[in-house]
N, C-alpha and C. Protein backbone atom coordinates (compact mmCIF):
# COMPACT_ATOMS: atom_id res chain seq x y z
N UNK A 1 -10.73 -21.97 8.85
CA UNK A 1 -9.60 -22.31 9.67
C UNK A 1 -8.54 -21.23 9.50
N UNK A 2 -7.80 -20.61 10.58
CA UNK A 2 -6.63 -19.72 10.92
C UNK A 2 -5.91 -20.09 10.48
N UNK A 3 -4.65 -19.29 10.23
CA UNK A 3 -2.95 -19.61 10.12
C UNK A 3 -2.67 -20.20 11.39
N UNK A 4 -1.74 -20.94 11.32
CA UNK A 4 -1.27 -21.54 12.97
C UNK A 4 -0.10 -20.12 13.29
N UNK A 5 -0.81 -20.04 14.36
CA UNK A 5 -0.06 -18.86 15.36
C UNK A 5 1.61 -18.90 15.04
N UNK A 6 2.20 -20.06 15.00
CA UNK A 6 3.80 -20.13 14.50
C UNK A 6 3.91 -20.10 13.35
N UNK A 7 3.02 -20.09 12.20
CA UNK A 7 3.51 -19.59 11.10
C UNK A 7 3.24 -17.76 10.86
N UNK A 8 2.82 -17.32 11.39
CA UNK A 8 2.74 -15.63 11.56
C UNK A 8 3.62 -15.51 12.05
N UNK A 9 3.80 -16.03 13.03
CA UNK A 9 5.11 -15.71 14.10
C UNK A 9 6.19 -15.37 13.08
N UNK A 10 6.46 -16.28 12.55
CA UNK A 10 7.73 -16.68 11.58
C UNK A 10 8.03 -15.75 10.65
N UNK A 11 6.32 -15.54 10.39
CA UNK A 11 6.75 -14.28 8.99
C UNK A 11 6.80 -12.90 9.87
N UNK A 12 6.31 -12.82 10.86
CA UNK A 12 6.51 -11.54 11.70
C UNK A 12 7.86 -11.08 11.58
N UNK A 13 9.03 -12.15 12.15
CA UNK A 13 10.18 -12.04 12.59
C UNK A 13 11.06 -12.05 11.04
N UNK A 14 10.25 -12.69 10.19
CA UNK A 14 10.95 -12.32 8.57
C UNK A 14 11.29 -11.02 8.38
N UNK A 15 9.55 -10.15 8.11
CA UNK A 15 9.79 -8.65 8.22
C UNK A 15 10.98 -8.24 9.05
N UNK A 16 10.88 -8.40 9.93
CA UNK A 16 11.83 -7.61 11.44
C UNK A 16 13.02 -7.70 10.46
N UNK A 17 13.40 -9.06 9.91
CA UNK A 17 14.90 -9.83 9.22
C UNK A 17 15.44 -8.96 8.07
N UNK A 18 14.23 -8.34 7.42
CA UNK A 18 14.18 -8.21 6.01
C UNK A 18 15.05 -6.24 6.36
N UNK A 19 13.87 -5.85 7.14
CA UNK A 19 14.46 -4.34 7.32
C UNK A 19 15.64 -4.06 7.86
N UNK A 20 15.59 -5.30 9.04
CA UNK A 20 17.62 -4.96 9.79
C UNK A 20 18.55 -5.28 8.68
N UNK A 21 18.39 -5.89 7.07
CA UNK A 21 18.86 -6.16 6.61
C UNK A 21 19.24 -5.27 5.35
N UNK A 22 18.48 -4.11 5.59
CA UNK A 22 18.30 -2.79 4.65
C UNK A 22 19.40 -1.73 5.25
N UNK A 23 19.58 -2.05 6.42
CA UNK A 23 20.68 -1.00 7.50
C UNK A 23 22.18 -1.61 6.97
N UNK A 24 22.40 -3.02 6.26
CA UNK A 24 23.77 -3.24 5.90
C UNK A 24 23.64 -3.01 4.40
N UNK A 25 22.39 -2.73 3.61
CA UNK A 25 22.69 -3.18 2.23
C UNK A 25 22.56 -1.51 1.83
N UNK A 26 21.77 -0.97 2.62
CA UNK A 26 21.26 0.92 2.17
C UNK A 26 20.58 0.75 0.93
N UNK A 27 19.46 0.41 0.48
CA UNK A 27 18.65 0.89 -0.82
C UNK A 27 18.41 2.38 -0.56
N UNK A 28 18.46 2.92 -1.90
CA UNK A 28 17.76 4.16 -2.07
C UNK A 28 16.26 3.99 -1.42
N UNK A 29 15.38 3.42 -1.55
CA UNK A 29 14.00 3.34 -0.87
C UNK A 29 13.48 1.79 -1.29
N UNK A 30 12.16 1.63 -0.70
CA UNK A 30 11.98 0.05 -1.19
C UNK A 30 10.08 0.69 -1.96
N UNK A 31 9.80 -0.24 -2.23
CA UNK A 31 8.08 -0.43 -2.65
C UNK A 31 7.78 -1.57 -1.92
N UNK A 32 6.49 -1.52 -1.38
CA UNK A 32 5.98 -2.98 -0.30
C UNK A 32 4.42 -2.65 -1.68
N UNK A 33 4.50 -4.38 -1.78
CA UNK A 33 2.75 -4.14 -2.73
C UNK A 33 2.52 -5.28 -1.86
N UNK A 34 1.11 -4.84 -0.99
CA UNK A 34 0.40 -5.27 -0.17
C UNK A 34 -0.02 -6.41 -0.35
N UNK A 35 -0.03 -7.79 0.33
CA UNK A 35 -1.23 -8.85 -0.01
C UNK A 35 -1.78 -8.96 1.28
N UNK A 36 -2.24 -10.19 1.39
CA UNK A 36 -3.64 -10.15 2.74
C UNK A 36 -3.08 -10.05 4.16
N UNK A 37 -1.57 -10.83 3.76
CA UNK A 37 -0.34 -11.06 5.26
C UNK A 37 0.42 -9.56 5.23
N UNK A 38 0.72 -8.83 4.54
CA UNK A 38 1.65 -7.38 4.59
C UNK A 38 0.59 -6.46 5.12
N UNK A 39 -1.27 -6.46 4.26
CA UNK A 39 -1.60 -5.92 4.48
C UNK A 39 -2.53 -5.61 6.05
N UNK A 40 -2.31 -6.96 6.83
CA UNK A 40 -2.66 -6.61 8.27
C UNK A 40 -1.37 -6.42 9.11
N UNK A 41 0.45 -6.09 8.52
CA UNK A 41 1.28 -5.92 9.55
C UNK A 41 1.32 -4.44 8.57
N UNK A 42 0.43 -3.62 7.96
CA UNK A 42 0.93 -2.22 7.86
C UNK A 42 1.31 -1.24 8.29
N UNK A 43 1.02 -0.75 9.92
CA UNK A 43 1.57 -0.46 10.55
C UNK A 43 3.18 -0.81 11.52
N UNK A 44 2.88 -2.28 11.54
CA UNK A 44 4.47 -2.52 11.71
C UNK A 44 5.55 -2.44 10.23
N UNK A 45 5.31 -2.39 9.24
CA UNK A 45 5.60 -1.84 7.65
C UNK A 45 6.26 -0.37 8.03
N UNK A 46 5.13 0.59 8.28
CA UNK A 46 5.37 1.57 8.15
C UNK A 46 6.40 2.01 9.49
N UNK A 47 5.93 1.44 10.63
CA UNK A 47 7.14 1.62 12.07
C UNK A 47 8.41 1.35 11.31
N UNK A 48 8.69 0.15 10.71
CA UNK A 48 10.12 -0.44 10.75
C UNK A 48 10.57 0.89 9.66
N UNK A 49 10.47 1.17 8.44
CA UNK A 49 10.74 1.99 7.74
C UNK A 49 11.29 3.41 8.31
N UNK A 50 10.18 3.68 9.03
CA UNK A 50 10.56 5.10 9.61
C UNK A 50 11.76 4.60 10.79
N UNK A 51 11.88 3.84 11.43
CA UNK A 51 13.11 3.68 12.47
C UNK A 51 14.37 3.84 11.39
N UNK A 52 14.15 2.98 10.21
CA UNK A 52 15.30 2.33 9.18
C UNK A 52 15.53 3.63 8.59
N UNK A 53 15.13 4.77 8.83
CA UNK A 53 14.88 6.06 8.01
C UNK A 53 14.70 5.65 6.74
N UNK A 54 13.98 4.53 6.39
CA UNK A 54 14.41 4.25 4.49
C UNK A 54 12.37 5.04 3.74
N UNK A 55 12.66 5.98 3.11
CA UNK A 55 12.07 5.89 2.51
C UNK A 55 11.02 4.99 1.66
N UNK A 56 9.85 4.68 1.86
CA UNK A 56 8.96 3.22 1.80
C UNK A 56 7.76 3.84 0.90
N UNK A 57 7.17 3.02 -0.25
CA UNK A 57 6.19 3.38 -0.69
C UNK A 57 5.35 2.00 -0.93
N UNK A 58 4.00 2.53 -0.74
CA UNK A 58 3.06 1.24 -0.50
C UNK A 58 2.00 1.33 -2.19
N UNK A 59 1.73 0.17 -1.94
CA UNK A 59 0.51 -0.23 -2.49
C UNK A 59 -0.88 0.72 -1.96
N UNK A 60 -0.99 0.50 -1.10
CA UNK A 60 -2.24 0.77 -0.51
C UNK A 60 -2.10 1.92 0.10
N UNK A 61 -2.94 3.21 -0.04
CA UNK A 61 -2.83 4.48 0.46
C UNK A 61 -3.26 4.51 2.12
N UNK A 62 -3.94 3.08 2.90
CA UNK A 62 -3.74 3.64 4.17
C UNK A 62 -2.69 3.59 4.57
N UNK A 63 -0.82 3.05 4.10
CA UNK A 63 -0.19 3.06 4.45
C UNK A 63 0.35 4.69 4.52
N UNK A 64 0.10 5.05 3.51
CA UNK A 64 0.71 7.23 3.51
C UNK A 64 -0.24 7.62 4.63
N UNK A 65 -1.56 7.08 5.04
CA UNK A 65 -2.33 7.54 5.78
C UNK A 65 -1.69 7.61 7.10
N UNK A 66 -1.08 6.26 7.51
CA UNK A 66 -0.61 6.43 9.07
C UNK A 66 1.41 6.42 8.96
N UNK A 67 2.01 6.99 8.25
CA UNK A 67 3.11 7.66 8.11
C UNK A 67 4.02 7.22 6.67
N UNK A 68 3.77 6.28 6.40
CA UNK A 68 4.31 5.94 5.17
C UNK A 68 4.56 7.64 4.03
N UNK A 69 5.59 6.91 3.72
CA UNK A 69 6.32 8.41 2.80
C UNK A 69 4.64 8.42 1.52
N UNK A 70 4.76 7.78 0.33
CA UNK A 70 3.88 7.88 -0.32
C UNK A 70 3.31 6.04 -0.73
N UNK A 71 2.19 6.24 -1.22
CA UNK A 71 1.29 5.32 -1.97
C UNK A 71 0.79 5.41 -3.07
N UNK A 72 1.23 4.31 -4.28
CA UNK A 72 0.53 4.23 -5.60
C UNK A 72 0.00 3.02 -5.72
N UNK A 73 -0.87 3.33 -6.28
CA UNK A 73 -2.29 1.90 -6.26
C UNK A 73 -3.27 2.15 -6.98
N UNK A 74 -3.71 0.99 -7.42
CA UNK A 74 -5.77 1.19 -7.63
C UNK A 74 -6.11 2.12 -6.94
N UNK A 75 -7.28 2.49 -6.65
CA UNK A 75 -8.14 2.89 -6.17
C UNK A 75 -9.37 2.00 -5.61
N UNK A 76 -9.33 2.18 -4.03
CA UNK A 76 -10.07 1.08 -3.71
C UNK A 76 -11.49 1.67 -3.85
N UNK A 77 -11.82 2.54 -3.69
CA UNK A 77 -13.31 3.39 -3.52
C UNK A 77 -13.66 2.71 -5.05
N UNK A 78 -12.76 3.04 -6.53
CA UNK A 78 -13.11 2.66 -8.00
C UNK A 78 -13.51 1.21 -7.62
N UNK A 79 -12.76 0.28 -7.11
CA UNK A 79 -12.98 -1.31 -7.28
C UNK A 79 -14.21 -1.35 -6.47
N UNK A 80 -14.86 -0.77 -5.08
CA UNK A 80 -15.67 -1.02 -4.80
C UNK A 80 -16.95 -0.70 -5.58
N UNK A 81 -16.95 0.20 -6.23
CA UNK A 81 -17.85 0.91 -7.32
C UNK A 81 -17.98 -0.40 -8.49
N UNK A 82 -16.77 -0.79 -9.03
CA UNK A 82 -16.76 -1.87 -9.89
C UNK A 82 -17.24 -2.99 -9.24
N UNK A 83 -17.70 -3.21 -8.27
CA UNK A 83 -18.15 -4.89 -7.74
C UNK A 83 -20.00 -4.79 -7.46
N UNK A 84 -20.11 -3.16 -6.69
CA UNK A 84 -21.22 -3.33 -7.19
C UNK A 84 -21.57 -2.92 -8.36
N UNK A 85 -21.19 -2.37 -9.56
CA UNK A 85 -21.90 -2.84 -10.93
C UNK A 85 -22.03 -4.23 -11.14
N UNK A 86 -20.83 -4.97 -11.06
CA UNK A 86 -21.14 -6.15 -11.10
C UNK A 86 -22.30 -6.85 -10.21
N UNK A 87 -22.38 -6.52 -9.22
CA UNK A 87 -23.27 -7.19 -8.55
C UNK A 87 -24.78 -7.11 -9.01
N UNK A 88 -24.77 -5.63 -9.72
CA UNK A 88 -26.04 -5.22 -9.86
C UNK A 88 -26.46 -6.00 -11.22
N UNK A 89 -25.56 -6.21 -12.13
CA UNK A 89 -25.90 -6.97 -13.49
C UNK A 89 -25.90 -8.13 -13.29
N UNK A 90 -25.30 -9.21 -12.40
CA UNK A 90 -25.96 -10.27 -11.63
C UNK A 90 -27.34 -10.86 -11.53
N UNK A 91 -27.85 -9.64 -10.22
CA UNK A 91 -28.71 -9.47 -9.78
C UNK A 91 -30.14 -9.35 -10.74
N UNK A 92 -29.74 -8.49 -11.94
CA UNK A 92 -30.62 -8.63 -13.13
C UNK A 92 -30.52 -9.85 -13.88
N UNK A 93 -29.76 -10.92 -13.83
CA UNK A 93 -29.81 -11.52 -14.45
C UNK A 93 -28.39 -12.52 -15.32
N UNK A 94 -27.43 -11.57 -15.49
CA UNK A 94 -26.73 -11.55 -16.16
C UNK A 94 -25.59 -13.01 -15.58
N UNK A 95 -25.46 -13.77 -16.43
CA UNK A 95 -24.34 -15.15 -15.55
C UNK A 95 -22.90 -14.64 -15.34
N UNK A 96 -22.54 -14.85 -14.24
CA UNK A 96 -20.84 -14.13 -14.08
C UNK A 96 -19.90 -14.46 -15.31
N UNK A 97 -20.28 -16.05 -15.74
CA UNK A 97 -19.30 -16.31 -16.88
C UNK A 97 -19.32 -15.48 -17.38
N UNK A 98 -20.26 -14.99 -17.85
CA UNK A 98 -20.67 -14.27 -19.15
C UNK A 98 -19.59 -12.53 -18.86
N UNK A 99 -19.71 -12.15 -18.09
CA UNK A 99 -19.42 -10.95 -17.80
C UNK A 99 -17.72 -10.57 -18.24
N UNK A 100 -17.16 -9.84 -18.31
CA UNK A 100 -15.98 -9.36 -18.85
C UNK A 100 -15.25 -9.07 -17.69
N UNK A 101 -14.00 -9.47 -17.60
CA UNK A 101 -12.68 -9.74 -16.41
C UNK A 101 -12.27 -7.74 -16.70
N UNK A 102 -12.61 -7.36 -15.55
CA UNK A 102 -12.31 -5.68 -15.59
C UNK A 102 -11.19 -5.63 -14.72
N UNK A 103 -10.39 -4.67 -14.95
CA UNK A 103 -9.00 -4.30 -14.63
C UNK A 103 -8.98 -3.18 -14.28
N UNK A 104 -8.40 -2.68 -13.37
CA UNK A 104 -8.32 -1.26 -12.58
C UNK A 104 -8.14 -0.46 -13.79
N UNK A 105 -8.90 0.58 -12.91
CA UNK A 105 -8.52 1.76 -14.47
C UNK A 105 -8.36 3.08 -13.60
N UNK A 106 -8.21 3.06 -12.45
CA UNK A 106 -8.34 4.73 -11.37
C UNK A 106 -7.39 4.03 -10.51
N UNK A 107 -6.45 4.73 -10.40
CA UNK A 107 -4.74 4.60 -9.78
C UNK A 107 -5.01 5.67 -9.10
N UNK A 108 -4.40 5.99 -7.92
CA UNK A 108 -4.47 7.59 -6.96
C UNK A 108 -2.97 7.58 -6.04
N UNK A 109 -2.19 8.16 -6.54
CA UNK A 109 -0.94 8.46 -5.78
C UNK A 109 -1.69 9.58 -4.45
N UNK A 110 -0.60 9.41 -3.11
CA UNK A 110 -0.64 10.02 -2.20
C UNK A 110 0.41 9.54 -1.36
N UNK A 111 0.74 11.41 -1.27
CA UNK A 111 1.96 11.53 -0.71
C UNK A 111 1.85 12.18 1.07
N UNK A 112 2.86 11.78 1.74
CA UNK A 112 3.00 12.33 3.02
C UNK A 112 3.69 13.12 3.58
N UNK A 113 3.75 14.68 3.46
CA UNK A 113 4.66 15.43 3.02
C UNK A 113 5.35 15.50 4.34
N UNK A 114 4.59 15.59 5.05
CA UNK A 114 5.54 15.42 6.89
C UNK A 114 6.45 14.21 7.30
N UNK A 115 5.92 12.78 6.32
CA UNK A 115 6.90 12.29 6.16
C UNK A 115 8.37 12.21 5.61
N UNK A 116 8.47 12.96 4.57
CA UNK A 116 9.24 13.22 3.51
C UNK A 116 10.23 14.48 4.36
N UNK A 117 9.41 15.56 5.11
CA UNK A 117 10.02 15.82 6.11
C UNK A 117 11.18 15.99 7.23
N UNK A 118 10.47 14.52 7.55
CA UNK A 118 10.89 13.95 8.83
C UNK A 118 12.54 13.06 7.90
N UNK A 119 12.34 12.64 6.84
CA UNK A 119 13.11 11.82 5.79
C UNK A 119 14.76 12.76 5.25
N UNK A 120 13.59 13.67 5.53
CA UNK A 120 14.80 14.70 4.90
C UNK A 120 14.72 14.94 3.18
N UNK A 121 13.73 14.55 3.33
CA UNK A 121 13.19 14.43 1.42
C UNK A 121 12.80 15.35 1.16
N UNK A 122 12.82 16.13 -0.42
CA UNK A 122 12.03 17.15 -0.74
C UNK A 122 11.17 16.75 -1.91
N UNK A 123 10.03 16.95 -1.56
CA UNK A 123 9.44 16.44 -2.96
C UNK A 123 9.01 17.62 -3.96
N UNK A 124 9.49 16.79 -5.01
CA UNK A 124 9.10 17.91 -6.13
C UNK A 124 8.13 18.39 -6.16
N UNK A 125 7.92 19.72 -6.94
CA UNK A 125 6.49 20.13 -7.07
C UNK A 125 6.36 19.86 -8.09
N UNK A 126 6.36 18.89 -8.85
CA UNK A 126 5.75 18.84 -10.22
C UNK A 126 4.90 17.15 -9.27
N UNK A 127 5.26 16.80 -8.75
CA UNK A 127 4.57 15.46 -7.86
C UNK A 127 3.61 15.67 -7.50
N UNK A 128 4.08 16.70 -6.33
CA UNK A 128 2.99 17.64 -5.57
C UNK A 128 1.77 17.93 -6.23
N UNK A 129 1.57 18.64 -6.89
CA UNK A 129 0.37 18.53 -7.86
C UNK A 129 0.27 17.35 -8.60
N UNK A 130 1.01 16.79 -8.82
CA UNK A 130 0.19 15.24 -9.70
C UNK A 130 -0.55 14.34 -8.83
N UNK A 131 0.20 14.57 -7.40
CA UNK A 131 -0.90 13.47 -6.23
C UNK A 131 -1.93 13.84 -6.51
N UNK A 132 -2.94 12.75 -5.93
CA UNK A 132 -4.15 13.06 -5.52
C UNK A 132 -4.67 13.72 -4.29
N UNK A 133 -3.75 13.05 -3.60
CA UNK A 133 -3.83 13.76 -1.96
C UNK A 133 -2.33 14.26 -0.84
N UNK A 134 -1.89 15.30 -0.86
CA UNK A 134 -0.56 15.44 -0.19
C UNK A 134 -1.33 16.01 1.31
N UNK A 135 -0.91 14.45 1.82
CA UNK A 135 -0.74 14.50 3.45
C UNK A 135 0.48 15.46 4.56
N UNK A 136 -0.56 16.51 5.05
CA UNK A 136 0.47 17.76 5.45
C UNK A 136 0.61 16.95 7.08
């Protein structure tokens, strides 16, 4: 079963609430950490930010992908790697109880340097090389 169409609605128009509300308060920048509802309005995330000129950094690196300034996170490619091990020791045999609760261990910053740009930001070069990936 779906969300009822008026409760998206609601949180749609939250977001909208939350950023016009960044234009009276001015943060230096915000962090958005993604869950299942942020992470299908990421592109409206990343629109409102860039209108708000506010500097925005995500959870999830497809947000640096489609303009977001930068992203620090897991690594989703590592967790997918980690599920099938798990799956595979399963599969041999092994009972899930049994198995050990694993915790990210591969984080990957990425930055968007055309965003930063457009921001009026300069990013350091000591960053610059620490990303994993600087989006030109």
């Amino acid at each position: 079963m779906g969300a009822r169409p008026e409760l998206i609605s609601g949180l749609v128009v939250a977001v909208d609430a939350a950023f016009a509300g960044f234009d009276r308060d001015r943060p230096d920048a915000v962090f958005v950490s993604l869950d299942a509802f942020l992470n299908s309005r990421r592109a409206q995330l990343v629109n409102l930010a860039s209108r708000h000129a506010l500097p925005a950094t995500f959870s999830n690196r497809d947000c640096a992908e489609i303009g977001g300034l930068m992203s620090y996170g897991s690594s989703l490619t590592d967790a997918f790697r980690q599920v099938g091990a798990y799956t595979g020791r399963i599969l041999k045999g092994a009972k899930p109880a049994d198995l050990p609760v694993v915790q990210a261990s591969k984080f990957e910053l990425v930055i968007n340097a055309e965003t930063a740009r457009l921001l009026g930001l300069t990013v350091p070069d000591k960053l610059l090389v620490a990303a994993d990936e600087v989006i030109e």
